[in-house]
Each structure stands twice: as C-alpha cells, then as structure tokens.
Protein backbone atom coordinates (compact mmCIF):
# COMPACT_ATOMS: atom_id res chain seq x y z
CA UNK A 1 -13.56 3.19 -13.69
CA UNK A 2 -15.11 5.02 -10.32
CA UNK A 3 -15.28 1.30 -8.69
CA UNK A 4 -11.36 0.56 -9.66
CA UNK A 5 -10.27 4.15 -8.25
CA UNK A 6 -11.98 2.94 -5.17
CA UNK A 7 -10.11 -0.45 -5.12
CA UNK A 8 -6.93 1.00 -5.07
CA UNK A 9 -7.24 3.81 -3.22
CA UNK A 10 -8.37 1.21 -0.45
CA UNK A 11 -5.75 -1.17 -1.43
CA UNK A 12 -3.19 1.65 -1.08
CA UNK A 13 -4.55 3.10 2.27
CA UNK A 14 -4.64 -0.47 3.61
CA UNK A 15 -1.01 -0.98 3.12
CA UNK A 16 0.10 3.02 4.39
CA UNK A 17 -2.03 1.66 7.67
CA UNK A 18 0.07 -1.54 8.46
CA UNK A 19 3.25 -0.28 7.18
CA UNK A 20 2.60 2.43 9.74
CA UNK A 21 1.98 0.24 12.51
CA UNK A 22 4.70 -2.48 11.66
CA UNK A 23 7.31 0.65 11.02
CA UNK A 24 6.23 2.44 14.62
CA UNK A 25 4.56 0.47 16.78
CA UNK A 26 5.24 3.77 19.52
CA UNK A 27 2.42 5.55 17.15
CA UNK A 28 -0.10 3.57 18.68
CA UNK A 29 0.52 4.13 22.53
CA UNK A 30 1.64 7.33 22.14
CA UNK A 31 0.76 9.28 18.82
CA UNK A 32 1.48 13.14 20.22
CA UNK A 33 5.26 11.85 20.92
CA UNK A 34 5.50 10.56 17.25
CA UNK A 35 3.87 13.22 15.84
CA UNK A 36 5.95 15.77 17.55
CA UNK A 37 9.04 13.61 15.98
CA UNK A 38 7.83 13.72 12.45
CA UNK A 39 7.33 18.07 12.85
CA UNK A 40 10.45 18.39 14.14
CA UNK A 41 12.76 16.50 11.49
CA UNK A 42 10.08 17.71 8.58
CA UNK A 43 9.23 13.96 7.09
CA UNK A 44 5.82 14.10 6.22
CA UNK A 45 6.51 13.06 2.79
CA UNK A 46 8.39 9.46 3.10
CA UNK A 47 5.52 6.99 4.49
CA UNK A 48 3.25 7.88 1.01
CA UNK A 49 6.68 7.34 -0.66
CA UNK A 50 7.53 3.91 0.80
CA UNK A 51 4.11 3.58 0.56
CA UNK A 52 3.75 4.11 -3.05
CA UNK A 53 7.08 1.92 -3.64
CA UNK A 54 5.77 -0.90 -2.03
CA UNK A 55 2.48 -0.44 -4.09
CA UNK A 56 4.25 -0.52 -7.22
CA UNK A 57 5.85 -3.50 -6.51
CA UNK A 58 2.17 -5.20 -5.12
CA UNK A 59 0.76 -3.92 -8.49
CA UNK A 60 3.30 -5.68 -10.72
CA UNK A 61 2.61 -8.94 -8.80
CA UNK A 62 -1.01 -8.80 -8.98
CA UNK A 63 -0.66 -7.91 -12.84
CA UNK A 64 1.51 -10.88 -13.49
CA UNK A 65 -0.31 -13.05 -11.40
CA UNK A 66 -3.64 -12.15 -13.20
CA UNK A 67 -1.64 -12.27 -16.80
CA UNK A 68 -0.59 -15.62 -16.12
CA UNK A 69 -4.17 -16.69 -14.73
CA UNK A 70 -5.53 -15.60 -18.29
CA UNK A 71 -3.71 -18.11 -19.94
CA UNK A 72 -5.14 -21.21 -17.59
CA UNK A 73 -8.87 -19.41 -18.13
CA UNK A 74 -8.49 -19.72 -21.82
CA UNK A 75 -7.58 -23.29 -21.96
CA UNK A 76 -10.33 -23.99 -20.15
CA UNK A 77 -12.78 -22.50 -21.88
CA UNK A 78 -11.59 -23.66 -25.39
C-alpha cells in the first residue's frame, strides 16, 4: 500500500513539475518575479487544483487502459 502511495505521489509531483514549467516558462529565469506575482494576487491554491484535475483524468486512463489489458491477459493464459 506504502509502495502505491509512493507511485502516485511521484506520478502527481511529476505532472505539478511540467505543468509548471509548460504554464510559466518566466518561473525558470526568474522565480522571485513569479513568486512575487503569485503573493500579490493570493493563488497559491490553483496549480495543485489543475494539478489534481489533470490527475484525475490521467488516473481514469490508466484504469481503463489496465481494465481493458486484463481482458487480453486472460485469454492468453486460458
């Protein structure tokens, strides 16, 4: 249970670190600027949000990809 925690805690950090980049690029060259943004309009909250959508929607993928993978497993086996 620890070990699949783990997965998706690095699955979920993974994707917060490239939306980050591929949403402000700026945050790379010049972090204090971008950080000074975010305290001034207050929106600490929405990356983990978009974050967290786009994880949901990864999740259901993976789970219907792996469902569907069951099914060709089985009839191999049998």
């Amino acid at each position: 249970m620890i070990n699949i925690i783990k997965k998706e805690l690095i699955i979920y950090t993974a994707l917060l670190s490239v939306l980050i980049v591929l949403m402000h690029p700026n945050l790379l060259s010049d972090p204090t600027a971008r950080l000074g943004l975010m305290q001034e309009k207050g929106n600490y909250v929405h990356p983990l949000l978009y974050t967290f959508f786009i994880y949901l929607v990864l999740y259901f993928v993976r789970f219907v990809i792996g469902f569907i993978a069951k099914f060709f497993y089985k009839k191999k086996e049998d």
